[in-house]
C-alpha atoms as a PDB file:
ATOM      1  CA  UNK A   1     -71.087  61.509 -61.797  1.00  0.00           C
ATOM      2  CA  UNK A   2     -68.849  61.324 -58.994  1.00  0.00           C
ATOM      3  CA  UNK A   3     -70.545  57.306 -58.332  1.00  0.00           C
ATOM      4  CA  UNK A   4     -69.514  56.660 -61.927  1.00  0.00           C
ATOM      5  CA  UNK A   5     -66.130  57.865 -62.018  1.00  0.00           C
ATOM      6  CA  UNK A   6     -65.297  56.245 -59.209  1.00  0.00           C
ATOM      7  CA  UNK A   7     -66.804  52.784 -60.154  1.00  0.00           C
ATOM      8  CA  UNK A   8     -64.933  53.754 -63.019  1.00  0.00           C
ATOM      9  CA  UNK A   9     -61.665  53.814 -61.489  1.00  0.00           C
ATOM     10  CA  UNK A  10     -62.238  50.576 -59.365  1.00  0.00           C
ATOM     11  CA  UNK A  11     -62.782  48.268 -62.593  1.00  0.00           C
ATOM     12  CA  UNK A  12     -59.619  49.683 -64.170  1.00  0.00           C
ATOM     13  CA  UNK A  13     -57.387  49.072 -60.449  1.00  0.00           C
ATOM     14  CA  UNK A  14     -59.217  45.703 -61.052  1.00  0.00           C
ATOM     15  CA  UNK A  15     -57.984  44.681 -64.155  1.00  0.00           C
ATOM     16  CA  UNK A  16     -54.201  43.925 -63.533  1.00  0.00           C
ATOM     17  CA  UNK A  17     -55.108  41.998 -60.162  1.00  0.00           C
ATOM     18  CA  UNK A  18     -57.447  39.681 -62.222  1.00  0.00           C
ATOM     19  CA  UNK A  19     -54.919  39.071 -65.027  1.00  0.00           C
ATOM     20  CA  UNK A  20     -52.101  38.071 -62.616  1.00  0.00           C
ATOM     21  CA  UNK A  21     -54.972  35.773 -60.612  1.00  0.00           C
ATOM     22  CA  UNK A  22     -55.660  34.119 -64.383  1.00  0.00           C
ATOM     23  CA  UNK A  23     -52.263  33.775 -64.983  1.00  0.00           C
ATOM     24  CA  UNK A  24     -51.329  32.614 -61.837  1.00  0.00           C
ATOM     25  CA  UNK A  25     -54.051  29.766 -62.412  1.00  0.00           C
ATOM     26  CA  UNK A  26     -54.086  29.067 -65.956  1.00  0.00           C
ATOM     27  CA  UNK A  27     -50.582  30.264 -67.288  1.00  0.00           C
ATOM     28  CA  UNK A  28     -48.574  27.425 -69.078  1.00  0.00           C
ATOM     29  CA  UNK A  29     -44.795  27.320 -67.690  1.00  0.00           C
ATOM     30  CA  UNK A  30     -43.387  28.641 -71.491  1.00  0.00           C
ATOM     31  CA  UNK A  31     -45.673  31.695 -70.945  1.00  0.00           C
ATOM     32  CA  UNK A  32     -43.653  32.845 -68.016  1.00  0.00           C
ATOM     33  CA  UNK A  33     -40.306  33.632 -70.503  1.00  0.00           C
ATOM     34  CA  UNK A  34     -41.985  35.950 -73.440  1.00  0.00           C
ATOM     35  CA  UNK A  35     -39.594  34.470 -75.908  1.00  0.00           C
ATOM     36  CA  UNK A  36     -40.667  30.665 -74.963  1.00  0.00           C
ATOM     37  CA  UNK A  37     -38.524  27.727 -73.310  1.00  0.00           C
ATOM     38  CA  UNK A  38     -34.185  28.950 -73.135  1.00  0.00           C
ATOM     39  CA  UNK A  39     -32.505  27.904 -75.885  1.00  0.00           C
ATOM     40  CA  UNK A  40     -30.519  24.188 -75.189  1.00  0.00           C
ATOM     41  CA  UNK A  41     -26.643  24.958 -76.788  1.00  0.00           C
ATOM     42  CA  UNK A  42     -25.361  21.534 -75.875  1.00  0.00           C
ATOM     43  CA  UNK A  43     -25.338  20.435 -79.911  1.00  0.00           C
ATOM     44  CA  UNK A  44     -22.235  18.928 -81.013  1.00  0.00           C
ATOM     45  CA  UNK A  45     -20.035  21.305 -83.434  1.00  0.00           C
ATOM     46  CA  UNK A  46     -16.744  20.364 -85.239  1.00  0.00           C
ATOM     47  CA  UNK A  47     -14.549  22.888 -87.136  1.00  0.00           C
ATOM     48  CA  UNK A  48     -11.161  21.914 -89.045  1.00  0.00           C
ATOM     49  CA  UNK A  49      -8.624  24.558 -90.165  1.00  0.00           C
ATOM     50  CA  UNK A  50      -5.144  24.485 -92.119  1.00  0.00           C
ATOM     51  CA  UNK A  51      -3.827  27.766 -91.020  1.00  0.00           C
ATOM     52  CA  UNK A  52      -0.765  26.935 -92.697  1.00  0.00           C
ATOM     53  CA  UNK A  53      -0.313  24.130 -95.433  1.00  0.00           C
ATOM     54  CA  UNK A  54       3.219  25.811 -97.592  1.00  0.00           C
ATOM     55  CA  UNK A  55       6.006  25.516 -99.962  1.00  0.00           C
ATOM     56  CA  UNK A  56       8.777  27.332 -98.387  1.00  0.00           C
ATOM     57  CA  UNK A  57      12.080  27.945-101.535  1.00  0.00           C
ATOM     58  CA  UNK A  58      15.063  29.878-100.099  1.00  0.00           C
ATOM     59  CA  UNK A  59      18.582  28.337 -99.104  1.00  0.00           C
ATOM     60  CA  UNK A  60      17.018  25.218 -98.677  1.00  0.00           C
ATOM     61  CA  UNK A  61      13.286  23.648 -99.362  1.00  0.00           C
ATOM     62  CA  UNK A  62      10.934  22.472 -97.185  1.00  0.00           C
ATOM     63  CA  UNK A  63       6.893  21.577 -97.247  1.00  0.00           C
ATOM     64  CA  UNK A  64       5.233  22.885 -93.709  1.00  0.00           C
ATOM     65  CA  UNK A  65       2.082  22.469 -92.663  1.00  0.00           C
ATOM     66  CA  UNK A  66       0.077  24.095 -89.267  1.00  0.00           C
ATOM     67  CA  UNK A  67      -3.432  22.273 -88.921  1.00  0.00           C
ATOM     68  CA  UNK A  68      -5.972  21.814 -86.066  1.00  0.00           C
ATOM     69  CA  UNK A  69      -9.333  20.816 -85.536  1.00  0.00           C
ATOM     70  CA  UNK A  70     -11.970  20.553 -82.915  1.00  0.00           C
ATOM     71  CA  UNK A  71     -15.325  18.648 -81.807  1.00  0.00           C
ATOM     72  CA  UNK A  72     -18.028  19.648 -79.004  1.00  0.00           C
ATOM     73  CA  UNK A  73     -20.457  21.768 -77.882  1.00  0.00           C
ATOM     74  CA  UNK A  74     -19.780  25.518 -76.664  1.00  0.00           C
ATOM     75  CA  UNK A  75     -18.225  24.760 -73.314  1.00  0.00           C
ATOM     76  CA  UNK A  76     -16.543  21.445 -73.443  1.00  0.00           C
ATOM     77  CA  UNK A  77     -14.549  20.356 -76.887  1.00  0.00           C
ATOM     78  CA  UNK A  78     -11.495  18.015 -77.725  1.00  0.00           C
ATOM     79  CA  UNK A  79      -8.647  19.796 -80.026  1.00  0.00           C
ATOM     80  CA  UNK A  80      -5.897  17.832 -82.458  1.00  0.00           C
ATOM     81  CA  UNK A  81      -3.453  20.044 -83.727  1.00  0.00           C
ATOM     82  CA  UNK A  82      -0.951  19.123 -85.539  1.00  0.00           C
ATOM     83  CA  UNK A  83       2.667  21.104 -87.077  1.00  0.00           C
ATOM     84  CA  UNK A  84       5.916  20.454 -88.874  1.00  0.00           C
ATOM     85  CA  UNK A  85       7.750  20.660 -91.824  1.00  0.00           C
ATOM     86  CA  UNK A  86       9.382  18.207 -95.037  1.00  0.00           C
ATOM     87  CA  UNK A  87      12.494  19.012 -95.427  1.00  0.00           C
ATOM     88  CA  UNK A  88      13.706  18.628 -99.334  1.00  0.00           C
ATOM     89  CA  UNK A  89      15.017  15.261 -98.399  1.00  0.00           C
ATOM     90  CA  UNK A  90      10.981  14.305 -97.386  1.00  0.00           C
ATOM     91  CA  UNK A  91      12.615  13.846 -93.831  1.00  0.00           C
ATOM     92  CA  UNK A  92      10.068  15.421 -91.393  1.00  0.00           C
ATOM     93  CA  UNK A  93      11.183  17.659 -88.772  1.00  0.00           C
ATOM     94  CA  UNK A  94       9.745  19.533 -85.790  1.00  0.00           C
ATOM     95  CA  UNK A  95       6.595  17.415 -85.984  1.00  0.00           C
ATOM     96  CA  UNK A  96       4.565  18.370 -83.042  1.00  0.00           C
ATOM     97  CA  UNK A  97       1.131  16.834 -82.432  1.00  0.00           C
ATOM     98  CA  UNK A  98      -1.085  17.428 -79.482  1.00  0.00           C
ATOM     99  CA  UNK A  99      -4.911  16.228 -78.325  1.00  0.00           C
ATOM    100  CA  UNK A 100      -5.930  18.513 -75.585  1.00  0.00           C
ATOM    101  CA  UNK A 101      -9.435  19.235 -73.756  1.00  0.00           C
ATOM    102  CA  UNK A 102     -10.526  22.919 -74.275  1.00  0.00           C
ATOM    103  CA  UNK A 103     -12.892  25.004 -71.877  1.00  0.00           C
ATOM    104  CA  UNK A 104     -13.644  28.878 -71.857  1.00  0.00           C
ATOM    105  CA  UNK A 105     -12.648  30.728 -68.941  1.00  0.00           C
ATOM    106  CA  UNK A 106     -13.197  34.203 -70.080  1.00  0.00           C
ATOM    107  CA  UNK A 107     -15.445  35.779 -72.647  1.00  0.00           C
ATOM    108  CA  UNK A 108     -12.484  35.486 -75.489  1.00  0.00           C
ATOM    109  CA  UNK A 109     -10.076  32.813 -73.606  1.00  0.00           C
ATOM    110  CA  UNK A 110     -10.407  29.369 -73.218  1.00  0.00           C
ATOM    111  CA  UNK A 111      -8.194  26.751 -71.489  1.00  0.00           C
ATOM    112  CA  UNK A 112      -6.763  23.688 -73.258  1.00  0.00           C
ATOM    113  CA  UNK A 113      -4.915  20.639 -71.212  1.00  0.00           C
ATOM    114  CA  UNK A 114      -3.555  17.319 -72.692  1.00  0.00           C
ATOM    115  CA  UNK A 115      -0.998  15.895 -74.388  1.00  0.00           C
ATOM    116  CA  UNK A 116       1.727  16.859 -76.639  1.00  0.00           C
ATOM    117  CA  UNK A 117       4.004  14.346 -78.889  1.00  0.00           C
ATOM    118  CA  UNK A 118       6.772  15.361 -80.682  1.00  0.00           C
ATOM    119  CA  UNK A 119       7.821  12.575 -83.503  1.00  0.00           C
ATOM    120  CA  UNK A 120       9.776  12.947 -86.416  1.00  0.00           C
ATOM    121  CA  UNK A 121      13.608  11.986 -87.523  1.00  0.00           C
ATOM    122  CA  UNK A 122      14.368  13.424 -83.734  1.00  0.00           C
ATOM    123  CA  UNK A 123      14.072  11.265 -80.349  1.00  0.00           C
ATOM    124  CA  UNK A 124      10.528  11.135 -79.792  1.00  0.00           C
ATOM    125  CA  UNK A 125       9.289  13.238 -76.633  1.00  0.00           C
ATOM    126  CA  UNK A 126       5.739  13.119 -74.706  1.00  0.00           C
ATOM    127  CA  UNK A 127       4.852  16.425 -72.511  1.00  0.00           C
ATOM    128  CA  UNK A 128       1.645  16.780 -70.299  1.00  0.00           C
ATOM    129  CA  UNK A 129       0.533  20.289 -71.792  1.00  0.00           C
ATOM    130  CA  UNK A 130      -1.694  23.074 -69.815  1.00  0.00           C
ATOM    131  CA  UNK A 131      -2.126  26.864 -71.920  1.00  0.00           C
ATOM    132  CA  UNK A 132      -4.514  29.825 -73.138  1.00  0.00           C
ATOM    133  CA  UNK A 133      -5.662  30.467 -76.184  1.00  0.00           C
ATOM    134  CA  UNK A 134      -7.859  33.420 -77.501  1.00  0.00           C
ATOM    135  CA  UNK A 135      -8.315  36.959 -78.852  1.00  0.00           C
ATOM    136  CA  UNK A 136      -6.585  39.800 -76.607  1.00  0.00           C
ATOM    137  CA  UNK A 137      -7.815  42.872 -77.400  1.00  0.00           C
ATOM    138  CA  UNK A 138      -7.761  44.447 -80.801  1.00  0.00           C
ATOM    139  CA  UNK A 139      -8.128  41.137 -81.941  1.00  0.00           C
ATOM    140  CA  UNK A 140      -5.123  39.425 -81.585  1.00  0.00           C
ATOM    141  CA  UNK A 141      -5.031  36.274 -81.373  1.00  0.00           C
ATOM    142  CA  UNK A 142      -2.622  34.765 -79.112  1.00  0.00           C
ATOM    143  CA  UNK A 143      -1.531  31.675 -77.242  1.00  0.00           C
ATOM    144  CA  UNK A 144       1.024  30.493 -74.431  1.00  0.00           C
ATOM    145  CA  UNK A 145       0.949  27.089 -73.377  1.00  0.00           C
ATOM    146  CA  UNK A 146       3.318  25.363 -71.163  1.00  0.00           C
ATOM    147  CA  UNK A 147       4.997  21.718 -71.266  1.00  0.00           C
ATOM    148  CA  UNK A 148       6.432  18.855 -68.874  1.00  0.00           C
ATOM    149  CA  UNK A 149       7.857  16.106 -69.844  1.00  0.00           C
ATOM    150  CA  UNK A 150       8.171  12.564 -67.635  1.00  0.00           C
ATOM    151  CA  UNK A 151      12.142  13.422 -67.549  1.00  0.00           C
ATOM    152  CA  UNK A 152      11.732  16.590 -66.002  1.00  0.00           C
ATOM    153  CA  UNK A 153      12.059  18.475 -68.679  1.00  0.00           C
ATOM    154  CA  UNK A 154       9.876  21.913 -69.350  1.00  0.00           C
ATOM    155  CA  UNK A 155       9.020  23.899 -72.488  1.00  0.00           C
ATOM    156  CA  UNK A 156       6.847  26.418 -73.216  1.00  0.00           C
ATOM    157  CA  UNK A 157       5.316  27.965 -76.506  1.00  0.00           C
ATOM    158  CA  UNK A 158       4.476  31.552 -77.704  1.00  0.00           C
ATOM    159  CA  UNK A 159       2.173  32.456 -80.640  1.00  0.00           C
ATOM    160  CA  UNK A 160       0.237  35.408 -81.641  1.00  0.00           C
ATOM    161  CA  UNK A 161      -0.998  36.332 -84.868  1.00  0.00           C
ATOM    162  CA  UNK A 162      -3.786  39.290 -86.392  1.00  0.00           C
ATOM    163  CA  UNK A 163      -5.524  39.698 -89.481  1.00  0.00           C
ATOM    164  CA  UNK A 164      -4.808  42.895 -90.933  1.00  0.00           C
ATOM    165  CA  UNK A 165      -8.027  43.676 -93.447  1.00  0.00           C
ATOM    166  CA  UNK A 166      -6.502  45.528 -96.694  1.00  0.00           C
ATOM    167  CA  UNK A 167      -9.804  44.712 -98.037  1.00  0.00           C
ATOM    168  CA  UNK A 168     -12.685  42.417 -97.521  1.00  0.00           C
ATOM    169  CA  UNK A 169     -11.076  39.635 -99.608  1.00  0.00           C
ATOM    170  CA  UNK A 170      -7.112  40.809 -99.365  1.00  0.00           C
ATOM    171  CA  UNK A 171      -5.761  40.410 -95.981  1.00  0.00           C
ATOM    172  CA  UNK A 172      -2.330  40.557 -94.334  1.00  0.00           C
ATOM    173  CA  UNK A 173      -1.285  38.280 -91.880  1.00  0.00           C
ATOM    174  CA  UNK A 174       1.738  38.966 -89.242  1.00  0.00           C
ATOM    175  CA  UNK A 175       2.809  35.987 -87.264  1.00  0.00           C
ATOM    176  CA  UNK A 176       5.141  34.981 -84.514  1.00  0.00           C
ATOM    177  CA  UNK A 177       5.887  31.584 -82.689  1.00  0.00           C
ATOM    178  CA  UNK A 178       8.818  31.032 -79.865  1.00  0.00           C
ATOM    179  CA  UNK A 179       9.673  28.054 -78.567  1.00  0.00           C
ATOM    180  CA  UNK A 180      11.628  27.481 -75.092  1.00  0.00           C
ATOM    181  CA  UNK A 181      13.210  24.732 -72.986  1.00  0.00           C
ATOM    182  CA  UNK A 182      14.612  24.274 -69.507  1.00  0.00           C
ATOM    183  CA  UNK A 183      17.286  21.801 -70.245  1.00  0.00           C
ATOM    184  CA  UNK A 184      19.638  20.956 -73.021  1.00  0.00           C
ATOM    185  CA  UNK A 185      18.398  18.001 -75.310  1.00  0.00           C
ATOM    186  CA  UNK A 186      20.691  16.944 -78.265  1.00  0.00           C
ATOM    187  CA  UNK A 187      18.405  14.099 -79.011  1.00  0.00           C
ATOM    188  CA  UNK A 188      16.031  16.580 -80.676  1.00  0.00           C
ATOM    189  CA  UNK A 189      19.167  19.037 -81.126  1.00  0.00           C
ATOM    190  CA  UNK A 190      17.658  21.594 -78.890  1.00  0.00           C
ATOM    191  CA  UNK A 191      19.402  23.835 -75.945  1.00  0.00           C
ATOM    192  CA  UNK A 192      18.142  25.470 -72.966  1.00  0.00           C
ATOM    193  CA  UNK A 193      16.304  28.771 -73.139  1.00  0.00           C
ATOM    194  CA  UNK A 194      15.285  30.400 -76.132  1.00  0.00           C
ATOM    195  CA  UNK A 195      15.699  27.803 -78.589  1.00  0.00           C
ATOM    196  CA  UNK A 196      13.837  29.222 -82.029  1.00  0.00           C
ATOM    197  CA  UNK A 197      11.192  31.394 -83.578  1.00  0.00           C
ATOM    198  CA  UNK A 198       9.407  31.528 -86.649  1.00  0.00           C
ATOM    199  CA  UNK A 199       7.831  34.383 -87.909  1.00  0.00           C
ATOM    200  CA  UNK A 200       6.574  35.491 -91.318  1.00  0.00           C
ATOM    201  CA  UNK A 201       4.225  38.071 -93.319  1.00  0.00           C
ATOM    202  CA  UNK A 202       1.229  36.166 -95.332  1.00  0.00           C
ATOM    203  CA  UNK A 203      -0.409  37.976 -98.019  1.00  0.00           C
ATOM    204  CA  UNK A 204      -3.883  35.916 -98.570  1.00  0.00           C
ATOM    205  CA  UNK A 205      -6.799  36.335-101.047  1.00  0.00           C
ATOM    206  CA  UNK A 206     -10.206  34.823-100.003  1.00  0.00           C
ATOM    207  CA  UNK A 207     -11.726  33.660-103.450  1.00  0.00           C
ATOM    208  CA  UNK A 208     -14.425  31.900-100.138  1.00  0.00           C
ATOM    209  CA  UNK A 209     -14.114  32.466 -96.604  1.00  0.00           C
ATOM    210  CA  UNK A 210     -13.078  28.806 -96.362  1.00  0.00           C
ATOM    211  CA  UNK A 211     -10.668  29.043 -99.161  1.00  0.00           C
ATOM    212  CA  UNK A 212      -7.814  31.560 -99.726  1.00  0.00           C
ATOM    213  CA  UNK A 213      -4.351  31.029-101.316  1.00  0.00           C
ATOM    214  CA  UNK A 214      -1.511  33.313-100.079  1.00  0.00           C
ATOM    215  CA  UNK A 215       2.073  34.556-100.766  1.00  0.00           C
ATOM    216  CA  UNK A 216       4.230  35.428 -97.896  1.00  0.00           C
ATOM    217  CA  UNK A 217       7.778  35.617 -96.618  1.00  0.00           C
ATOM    218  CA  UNK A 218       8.926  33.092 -93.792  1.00  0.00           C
ATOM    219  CA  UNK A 219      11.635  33.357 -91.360  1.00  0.00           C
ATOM    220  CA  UNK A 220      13.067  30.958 -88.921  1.00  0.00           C
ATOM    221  CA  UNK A 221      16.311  31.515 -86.763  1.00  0.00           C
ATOM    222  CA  UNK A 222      17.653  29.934 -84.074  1.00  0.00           C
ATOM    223  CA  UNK A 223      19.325  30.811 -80.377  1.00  0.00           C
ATOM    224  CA  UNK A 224      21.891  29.976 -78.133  1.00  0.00           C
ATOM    225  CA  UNK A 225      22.391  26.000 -76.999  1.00  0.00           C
ATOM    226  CA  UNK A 226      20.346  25.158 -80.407  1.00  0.00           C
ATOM    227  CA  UNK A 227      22.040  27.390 -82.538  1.00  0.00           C
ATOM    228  CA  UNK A 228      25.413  25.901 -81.222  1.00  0.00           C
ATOM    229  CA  UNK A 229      23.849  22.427 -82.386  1.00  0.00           C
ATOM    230  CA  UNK A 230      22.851  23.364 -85.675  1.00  0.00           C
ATOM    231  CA  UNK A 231      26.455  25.039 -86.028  1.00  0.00           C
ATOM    232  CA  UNK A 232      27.865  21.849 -85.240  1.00  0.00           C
ATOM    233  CA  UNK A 233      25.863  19.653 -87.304  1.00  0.00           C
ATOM    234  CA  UNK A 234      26.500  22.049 -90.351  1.00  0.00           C
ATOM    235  CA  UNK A 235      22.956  23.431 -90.519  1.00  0.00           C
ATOM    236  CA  UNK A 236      21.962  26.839 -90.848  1.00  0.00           C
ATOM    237  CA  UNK A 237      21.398  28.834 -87.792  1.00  0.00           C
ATOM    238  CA  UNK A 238      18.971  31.024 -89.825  1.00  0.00           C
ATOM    239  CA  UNK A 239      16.946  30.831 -93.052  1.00  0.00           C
ATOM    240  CA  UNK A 240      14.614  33.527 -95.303  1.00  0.00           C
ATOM    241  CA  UNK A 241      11.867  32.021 -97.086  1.00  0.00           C
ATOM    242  CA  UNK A 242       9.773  32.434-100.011  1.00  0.00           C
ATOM    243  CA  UNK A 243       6.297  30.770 -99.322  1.00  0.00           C
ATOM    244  CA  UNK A 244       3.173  29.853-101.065  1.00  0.00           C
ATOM    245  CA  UNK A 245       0.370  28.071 -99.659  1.00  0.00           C
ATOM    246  CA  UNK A 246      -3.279  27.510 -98.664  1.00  0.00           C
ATOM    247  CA  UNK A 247      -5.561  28.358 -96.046  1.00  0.00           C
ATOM    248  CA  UNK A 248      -8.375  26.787 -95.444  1.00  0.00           C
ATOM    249  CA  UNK A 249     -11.386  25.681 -93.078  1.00  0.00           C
ATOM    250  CA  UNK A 250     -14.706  23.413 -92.938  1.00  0.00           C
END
């Protein structure tokens, strides 16, 4: 008994030695991963979104729109975005465009760097542009992005935004933007420092995930050096907005 038991016990100790020897010999490369061959991610995506396309009524009218789009695979992409507003003369104003390479640098931030044009009734300006964008925590999402222009000039940008879910279709939307500049430029009637925000509260309905009509309220003010300009040009300095508008993505 004790000659079986130990043969026994020498075939089993045998048995994972000759597996690895067969494998070793006759294993295929896709049987070393379980799950087969890694996955290749380097397909081409694009995504478009109007964030903001809106009818603004208050003191004075205007048609704005906030729109951006991308192309490329999950590590290297190409943005346009794209934002301004009709006045109710159909004069555009504050028409910003940019086309910047995007990257991820953190699990929830990527980096964009390119080019930003601003062109509209104003003098037209071109800025090199380097920034974040991404979700901070709690999910909100939030850029800064800074700007240089061939004259020396520098700008920056601040946005930030979160979805508030009332429901699963009903959402809430806070949102804040602020603009600065370095120097003076009455060419684009701007001044140095702070020289606007626009904020406002959007109330949307998503009839589709990729389609959802809102209401909101939409307020734009502005500060120092630009709100001189305005003063002097017989604009208003500030102005409260009714809006209505679409939101929408493919």
């Amino acid at each position: 008994m004790k000659i079986a038991a130990l043969t026994l016990a020498g075939m089993l100790a045998a048995v994972p030695a000759a597996f690895a020897a067969d494998h070793d010999m006759g294993g295929s490369a896709s049987e070393a991963a379980p799950f087969g061959s890694p996955i290749d991610d380097e397909h081409v995506w694009f995504h478009a979104m109007t964030n903001q396309l809106e009818g603004r009524f208050g003191s004075g009218n205007a048609f704005h729109w906030d729109t951006e789009a991308w192309a490329g695979t999950d590590t290297d992409r190409v943005w346009l975005k794209s934002e301004g507003q009709l006045n109710d003369k159909g004069e555009a104003e504050e028409g910003r465009y940019e086309l910047l390479y995007d990257r991820p640098i953190a699990s929830f931030f990527d980096m964009q760097t390119g080019l930003r044009t601003d062109a509209d009734t104003g003098k037209g300006r071109t800025w090199a542009a380097l920034g974040v964008e991404g979700l901070a925590p709690l999910f909100f999402h939030v850029g800064a992005t800074g700007y240089v222009s061939s004259a020396g000039r520098l700008a920056a940008r601040l946005e930030g935004s979160y979805d508030l879910l009332l429901t699963q279709q009903l959402i809430l939307q806070p949102q804040l933007e602020l603009n600065f500049y370095s120097k003076p430029d009455p060419g684009r009637s701007l001044g140095a420092g702070l020289a606007d925000i626009d904020t406002g509260l959007r109330l949307r309905y998503e009839l589709s995930r990729k389609f959802a009509p809102y209401i909101g309220l939409s307020y734009e003010s502005k500060f120092g050096g630009t709100a001189r300009l305005a003063r002097l040009a017989g604009e208003p300095r500030s102005e409260l907005h009714f809006s209505f508008g679409l939101r929408t993505w493919l």
